[in-house]
N, C-alpha and C. Protein backbone atom coordinates (compact mmCIF):
# COMPACT_ATOMS: atom_id res chain seq x y z
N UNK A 1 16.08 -19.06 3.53
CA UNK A 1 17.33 -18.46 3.12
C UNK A 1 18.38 -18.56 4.22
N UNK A 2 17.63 -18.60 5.56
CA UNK A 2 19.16 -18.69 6.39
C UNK A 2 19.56 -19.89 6.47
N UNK A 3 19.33 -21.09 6.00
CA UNK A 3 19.89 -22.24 6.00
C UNK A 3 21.04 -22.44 5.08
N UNK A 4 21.12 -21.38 3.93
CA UNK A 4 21.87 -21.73 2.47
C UNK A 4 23.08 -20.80 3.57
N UNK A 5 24.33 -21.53 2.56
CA UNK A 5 25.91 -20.79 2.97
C UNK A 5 25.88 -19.78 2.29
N UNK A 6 26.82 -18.64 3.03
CA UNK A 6 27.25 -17.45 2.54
C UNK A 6 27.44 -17.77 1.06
N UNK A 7 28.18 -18.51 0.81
CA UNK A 7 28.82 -18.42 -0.82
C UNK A 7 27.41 -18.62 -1.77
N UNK A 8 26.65 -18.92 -1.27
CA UNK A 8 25.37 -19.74 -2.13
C UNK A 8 24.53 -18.03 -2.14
N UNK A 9 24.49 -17.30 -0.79
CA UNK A 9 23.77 -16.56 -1.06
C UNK A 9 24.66 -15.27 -1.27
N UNK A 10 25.76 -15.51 -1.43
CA UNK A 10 26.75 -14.14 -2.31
C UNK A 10 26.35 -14.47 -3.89
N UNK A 11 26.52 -15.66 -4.26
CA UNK A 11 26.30 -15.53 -5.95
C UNK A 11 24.82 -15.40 -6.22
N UNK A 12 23.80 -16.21 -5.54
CA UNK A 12 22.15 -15.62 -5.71
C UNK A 12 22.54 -13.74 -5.68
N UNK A 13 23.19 -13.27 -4.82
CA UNK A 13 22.95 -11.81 -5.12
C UNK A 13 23.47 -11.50 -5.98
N UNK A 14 24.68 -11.65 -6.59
CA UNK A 14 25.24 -11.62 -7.95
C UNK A 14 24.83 -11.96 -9.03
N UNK A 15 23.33 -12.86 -8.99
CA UNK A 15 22.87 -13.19 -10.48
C UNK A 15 21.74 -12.45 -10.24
N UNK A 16 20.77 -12.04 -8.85
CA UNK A 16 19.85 -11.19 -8.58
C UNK A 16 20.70 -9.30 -9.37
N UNK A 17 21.64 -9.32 -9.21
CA UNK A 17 22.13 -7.93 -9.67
C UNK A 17 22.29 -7.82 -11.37
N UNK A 18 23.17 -9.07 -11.95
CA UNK A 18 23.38 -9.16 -13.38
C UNK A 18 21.69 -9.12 -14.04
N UNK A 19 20.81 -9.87 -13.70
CA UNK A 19 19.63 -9.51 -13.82
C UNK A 19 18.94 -8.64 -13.76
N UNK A 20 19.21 -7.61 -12.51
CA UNK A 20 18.34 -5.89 -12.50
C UNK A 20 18.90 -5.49 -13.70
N UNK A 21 20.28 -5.37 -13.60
CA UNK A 21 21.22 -4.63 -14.92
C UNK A 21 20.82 -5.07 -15.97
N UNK A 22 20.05 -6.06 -16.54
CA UNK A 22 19.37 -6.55 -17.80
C UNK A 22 17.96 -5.84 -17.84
N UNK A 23 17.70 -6.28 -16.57
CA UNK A 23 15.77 -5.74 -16.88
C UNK A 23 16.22 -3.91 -17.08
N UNK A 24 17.14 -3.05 -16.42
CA UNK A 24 17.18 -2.19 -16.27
C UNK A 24 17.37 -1.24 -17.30
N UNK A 25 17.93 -2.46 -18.76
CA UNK A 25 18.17 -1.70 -20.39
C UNK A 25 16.73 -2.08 -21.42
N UNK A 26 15.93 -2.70 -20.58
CA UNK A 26 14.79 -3.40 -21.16
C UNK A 26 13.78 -2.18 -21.42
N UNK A 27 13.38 -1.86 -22.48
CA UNK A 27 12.18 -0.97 -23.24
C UNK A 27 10.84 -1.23 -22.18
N UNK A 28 9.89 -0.43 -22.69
CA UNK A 28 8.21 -0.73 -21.67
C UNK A 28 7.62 -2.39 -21.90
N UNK A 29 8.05 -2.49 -23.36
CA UNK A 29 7.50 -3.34 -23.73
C UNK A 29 7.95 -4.98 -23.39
N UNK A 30 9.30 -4.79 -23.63
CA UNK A 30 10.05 -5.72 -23.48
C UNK A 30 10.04 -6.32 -21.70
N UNK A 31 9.64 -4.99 -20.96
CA UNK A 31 9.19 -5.45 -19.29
C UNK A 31 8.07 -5.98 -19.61
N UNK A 32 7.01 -5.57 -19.89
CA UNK A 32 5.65 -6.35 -20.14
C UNK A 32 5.64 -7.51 -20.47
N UNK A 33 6.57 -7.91 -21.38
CA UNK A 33 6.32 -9.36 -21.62
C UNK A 33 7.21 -9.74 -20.95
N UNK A 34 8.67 -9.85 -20.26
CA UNK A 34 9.23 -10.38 -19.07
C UNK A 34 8.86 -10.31 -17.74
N UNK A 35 7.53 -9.92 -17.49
CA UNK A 35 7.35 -9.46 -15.89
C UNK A 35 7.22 -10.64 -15.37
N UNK A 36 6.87 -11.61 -15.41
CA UNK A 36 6.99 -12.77 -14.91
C UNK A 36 8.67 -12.92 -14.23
N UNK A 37 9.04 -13.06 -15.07
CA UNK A 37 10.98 -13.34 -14.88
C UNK A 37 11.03 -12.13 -14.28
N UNK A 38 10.82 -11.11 -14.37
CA UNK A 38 11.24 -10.08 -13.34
C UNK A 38 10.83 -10.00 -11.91
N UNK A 39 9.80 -10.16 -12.20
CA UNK A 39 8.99 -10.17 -10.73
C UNK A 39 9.27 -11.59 -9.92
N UNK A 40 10.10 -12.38 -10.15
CA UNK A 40 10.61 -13.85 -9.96
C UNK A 40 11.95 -13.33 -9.67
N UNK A 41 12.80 -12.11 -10.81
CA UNK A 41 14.07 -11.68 -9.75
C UNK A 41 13.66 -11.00 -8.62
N UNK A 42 12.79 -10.16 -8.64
CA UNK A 42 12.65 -9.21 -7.84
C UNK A 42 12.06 -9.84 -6.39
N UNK A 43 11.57 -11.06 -6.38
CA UNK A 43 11.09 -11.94 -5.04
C UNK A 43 12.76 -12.66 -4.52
N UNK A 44 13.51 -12.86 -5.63
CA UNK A 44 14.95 -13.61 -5.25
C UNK A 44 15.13 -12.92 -4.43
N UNK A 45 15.48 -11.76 -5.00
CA UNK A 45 16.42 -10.21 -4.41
C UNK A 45 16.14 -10.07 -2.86
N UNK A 46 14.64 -9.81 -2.74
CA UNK A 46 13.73 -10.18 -1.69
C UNK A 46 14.12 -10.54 -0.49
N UNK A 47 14.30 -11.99 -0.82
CA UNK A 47 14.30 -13.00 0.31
C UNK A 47 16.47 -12.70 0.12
N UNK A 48 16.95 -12.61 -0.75
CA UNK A 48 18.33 -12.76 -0.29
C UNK A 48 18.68 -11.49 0.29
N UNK A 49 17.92 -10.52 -0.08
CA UNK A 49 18.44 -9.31 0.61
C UNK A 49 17.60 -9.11 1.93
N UNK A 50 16.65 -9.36 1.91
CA UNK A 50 15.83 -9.11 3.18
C UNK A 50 15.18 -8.02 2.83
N UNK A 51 14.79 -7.84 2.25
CA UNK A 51 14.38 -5.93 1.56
C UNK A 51 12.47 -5.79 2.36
N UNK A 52 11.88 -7.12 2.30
CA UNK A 52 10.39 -7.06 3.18
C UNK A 52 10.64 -6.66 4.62
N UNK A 53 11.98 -7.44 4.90
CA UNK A 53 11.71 -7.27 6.21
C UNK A 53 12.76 -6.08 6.93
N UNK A 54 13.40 -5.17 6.27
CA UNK A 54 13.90 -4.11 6.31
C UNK A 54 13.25 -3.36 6.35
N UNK A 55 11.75 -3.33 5.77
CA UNK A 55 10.88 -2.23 5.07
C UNK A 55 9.58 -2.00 6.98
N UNK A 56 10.14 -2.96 7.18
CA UNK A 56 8.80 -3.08 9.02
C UNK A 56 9.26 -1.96 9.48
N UNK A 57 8.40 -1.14 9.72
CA UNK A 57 8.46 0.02 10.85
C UNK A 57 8.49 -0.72 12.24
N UNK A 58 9.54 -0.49 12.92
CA UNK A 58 9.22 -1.10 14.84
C UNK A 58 7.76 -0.46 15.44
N UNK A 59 7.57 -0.48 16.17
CA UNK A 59 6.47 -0.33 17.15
C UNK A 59 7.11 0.38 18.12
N UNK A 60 6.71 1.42 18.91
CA UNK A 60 7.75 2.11 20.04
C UNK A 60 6.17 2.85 20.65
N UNK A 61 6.14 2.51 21.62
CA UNK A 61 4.80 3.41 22.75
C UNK A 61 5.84 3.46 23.97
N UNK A 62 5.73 5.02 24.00
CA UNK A 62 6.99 5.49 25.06
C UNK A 62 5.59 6.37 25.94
N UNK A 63 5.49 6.27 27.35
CA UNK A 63 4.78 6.81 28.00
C UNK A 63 5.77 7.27 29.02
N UNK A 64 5.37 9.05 29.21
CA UNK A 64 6.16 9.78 30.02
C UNK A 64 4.94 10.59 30.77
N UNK A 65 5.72 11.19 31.81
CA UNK A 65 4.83 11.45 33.03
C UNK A 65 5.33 12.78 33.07
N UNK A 66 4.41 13.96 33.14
CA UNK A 66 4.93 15.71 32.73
C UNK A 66 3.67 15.94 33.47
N UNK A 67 4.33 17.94 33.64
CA UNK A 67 3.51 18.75 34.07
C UNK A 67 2.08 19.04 33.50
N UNK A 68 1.44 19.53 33.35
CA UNK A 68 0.44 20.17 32.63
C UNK A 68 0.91 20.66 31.65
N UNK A 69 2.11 21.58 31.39
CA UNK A 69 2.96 22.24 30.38
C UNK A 69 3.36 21.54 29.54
N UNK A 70 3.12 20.19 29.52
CA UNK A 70 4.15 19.35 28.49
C UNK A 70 3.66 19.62 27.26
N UNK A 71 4.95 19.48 26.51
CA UNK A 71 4.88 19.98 25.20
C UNK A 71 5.29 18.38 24.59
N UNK A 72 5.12 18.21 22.91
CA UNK A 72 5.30 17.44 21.87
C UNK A 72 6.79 18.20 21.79
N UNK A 73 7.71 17.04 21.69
CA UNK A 73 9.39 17.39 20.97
C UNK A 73 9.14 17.56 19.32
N UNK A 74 9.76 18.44 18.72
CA UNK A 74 10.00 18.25 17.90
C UNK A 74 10.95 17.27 17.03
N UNK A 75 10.37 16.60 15.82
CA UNK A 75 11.28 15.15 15.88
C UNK A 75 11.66 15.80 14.30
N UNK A 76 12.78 15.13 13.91
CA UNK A 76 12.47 15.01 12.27
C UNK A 76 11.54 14.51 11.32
N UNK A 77 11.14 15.05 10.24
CA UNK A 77 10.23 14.75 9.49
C UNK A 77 10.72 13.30 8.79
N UNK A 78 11.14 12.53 8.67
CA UNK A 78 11.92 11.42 8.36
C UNK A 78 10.97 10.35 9.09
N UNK A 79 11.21 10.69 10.40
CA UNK A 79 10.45 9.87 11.51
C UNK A 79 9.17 9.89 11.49
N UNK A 80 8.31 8.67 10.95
CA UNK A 80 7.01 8.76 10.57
C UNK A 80 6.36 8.21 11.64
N UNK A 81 5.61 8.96 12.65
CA UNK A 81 5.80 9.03 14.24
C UNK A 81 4.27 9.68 14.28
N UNK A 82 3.29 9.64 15.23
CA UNK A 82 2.34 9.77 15.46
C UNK A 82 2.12 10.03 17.02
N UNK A 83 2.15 11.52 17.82
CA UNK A 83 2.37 12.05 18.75
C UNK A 83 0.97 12.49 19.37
N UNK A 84 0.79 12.16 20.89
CA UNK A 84 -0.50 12.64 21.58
C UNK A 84 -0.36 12.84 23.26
N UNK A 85 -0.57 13.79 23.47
CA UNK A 85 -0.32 14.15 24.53
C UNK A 85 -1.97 13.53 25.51
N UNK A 86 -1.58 12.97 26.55
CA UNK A 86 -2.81 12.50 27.23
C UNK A 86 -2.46 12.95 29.07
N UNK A 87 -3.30 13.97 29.00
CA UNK A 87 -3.87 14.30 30.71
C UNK A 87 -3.61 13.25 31.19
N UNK A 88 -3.20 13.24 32.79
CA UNK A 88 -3.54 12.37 33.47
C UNK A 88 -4.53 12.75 33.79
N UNK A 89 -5.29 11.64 34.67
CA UNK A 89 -6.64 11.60 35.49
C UNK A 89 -6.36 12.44 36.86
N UNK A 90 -7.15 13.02 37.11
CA UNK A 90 -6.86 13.46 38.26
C UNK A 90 -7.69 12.81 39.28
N UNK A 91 -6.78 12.89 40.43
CA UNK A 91 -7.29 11.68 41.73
C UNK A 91 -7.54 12.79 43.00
């Protein structure tokens, strides 16, 4: 996708959208038998929007150096974050 010109991948998103807005008036049934074609927009959309690779959580290992007292910050619940406090060794 990054090889194609802007204009090429402005109208792929414009026929990726006229398309949701179709599947989006479509009955249970009428998805069932189009899932093919849908799931074929929904890989377009994909790759022109970047939506897989939007979806990567980063990686972040932050190591800090505290008293004995150290406490866990409180973060927002949003932030899907996995916190552990580790002793140093003592020498």
């Amino acid at each position: 996708m990054s090889r194609i010109g802007d204009r090429s991948r402005l109208n792929l998103a414009k026929a990726v959208d006229k398309g949701a807005k179709f599947a989006a008036k479509l009955d249970g049934e009428s998805i069932l038998a189009a899932a093919p074609a849908i799931k074929s927009l929904a890989d377009t959309g994909d790759k022109v929007h970047q939506w897989s690779a939007a979806s990567v959580t980063p990686v972040l290992r932050l190591e800090l150096i505290a008293g004995a007292r150290a406490e866990l910050p409180e973060l927002p619940p949003e932030l899907d974050v996995a916190m552990e406090v580790t002793p140093l060794a003592q020498e």
